[in-house]
N, C-alpha and C. Protein backbone atom coordinates (compact mmCIF):
# COMPACT_ATOMS: atom_id res chain seq x y z
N UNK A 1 6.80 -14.50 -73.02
CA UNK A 1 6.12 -14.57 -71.74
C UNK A 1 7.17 -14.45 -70.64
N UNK A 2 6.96 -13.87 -69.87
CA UNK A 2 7.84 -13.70 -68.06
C UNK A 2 7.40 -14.82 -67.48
N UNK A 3 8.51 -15.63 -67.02
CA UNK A 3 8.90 -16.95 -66.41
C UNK A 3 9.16 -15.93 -64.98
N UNK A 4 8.98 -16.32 -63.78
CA UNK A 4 9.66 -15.74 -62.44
C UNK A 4 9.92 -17.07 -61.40
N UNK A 5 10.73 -17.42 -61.34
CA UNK A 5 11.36 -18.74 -60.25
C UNK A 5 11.69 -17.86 -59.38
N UNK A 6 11.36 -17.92 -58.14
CA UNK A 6 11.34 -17.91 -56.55
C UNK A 6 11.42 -18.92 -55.89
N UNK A 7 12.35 -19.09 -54.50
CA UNK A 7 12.53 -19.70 -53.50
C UNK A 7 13.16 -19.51 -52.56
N UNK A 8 13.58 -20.33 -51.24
CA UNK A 8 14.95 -19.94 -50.68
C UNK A 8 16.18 -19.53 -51.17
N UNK A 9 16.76 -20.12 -52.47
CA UNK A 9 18.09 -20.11 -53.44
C UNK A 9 17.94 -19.58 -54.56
N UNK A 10 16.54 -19.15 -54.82
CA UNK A 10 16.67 -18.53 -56.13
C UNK A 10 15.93 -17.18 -55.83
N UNK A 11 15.99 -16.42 -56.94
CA UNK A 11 15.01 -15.38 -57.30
C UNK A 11 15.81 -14.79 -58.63
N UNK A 12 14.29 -15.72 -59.53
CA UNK A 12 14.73 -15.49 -60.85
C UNK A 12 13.81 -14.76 -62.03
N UNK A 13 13.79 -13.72 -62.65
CA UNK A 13 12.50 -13.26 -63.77
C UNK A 13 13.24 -13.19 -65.28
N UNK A 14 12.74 -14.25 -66.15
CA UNK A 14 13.26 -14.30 -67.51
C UNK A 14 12.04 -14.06 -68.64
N UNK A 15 12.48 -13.94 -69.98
CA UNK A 15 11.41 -14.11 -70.98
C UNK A 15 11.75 -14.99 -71.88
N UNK A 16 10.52 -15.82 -71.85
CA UNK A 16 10.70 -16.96 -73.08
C UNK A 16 9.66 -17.21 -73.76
N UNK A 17 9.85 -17.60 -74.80
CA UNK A 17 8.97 -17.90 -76.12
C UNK A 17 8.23 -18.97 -75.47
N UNK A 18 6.70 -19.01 -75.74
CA UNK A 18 5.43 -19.33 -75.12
C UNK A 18 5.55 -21.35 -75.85
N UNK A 19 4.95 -21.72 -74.99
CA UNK A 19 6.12 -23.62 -75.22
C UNK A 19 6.67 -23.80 -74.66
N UNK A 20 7.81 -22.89 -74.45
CA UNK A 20 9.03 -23.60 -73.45
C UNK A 20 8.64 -24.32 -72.11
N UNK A 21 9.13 -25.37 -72.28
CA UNK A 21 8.81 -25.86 -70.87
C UNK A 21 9.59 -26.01 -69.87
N UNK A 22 9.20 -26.08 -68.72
CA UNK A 22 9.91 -25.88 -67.03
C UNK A 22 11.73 -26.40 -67.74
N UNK A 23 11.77 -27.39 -67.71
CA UNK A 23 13.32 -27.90 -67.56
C UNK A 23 14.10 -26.60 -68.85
N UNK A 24 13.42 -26.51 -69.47
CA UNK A 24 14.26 -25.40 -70.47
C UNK A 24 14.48 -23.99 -70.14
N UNK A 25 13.22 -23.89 -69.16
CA UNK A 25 13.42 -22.30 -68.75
C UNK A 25 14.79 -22.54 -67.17
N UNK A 26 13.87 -23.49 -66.90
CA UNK A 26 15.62 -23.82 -65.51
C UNK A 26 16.87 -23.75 -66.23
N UNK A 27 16.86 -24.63 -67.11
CA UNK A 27 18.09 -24.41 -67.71
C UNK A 27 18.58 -23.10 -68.65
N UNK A 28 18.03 -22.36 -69.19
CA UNK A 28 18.45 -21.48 -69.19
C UNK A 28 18.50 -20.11 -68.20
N UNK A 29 17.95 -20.51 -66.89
CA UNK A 29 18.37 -19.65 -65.67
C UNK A 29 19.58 -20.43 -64.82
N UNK A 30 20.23 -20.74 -65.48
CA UNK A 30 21.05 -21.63 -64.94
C UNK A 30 20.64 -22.21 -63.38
N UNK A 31 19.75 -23.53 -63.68
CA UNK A 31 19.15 -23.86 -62.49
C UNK A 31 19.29 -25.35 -62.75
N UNK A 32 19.65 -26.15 -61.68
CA UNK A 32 19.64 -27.63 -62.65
C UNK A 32 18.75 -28.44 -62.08
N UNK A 33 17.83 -28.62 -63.31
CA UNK A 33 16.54 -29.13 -63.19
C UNK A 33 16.66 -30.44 -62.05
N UNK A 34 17.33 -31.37 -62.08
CA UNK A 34 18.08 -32.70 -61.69
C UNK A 34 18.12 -32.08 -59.68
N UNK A 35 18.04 -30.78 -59.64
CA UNK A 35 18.26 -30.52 -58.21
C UNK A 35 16.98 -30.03 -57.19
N UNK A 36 15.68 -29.71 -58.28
CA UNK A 36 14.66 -28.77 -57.67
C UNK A 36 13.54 -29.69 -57.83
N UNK A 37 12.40 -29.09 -57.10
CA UNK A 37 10.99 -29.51 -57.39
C UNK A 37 10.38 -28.06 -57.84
N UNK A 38 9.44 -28.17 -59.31
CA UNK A 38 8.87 -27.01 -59.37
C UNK A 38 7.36 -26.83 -59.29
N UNK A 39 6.76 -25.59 -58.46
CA UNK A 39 5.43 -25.89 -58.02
C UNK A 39 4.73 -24.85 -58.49
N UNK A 40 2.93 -24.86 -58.73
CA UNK A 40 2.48 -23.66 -59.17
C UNK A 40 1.13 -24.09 -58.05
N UNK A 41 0.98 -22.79 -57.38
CA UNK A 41 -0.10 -22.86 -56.26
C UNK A 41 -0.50 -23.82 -55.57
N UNK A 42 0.89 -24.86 -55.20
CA UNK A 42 0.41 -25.89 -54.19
C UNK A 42 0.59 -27.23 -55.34
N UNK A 43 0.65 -27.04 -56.59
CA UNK A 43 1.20 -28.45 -57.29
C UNK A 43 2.32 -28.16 -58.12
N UNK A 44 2.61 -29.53 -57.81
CA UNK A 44 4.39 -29.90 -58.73
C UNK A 44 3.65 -29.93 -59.77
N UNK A 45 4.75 -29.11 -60.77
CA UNK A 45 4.46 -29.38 -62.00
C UNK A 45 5.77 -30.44 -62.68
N UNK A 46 5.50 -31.33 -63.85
CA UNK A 46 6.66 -32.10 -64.25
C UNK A 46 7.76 -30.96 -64.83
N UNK A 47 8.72 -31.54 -64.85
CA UNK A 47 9.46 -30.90 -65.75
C UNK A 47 9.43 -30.45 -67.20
N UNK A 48 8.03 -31.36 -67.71
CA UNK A 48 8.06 -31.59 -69.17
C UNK A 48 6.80 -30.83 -69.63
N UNK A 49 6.54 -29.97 -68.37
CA UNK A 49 5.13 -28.90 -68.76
C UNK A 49 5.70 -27.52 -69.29
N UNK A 50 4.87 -28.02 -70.59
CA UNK A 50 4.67 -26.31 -71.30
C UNK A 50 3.85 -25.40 -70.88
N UNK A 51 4.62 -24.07 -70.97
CA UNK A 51 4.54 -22.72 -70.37
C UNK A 51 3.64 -21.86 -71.14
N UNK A 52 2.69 -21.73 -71.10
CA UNK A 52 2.38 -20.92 -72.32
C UNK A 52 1.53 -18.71 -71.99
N UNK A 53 1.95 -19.00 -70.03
CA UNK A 53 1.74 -17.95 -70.16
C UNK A 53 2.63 -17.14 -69.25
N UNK A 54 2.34 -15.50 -69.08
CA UNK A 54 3.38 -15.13 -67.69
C UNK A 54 2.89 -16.01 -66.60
N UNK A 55 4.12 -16.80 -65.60
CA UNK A 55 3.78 -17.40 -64.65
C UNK A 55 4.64 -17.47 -63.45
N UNK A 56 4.43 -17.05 -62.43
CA UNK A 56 5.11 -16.94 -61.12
C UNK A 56 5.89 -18.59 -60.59
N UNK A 57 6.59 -19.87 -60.55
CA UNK A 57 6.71 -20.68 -59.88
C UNK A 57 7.64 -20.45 -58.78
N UNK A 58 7.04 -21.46 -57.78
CA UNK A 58 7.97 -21.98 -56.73
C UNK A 58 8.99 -22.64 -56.70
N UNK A 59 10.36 -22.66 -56.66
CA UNK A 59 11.41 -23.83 -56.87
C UNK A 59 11.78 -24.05 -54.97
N UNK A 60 12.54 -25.12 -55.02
CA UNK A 60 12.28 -26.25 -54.17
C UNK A 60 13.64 -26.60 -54.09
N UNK A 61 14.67 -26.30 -53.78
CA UNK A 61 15.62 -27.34 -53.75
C UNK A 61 15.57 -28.50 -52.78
N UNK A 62 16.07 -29.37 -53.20
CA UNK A 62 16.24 -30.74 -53.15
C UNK A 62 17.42 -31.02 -52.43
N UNK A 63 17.25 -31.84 -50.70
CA UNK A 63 18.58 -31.52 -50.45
C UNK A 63 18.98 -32.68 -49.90
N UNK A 64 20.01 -33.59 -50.12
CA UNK A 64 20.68 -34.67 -49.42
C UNK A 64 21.74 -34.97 -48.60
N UNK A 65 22.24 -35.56 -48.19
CA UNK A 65 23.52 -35.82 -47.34
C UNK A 65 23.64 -36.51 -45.71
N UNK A 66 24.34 -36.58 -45.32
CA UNK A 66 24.25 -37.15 -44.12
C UNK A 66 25.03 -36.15 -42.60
């Protein structure tokens, strides 16, 4: 299945075996899960949601400091 991560910092299109879920496909787009929020049409999805079809998400970085 085609994974596609979009955002301000990314723009990403991979293929992965149908299961994989969000934190595995970040991590293998070298994205670190620990830094983003990921969204599909207006909801966060967890990190621990399986993928099971082609799917467009939103990534989010996450930003701190003073």
């Amino acid at each position: 299945m085609e994974v596609r991560f979009h955002g301000r910092d990314v723009e990403i299109s991979s293929s992965f075996a149908s299961g994989t879920t969000v934190r595995e496909a970040l991590l293998a787009s070298e994205i670190l899960p620990s830094m983003v929020i990921v969204s599909y049409e207006g909801t966060v999805l967890p990190h621990s949601t399986r993928l099971n079809q082609d799917i467009e998400l939103l990534v989010t970085t996450i930003s701190s400091g003073g």
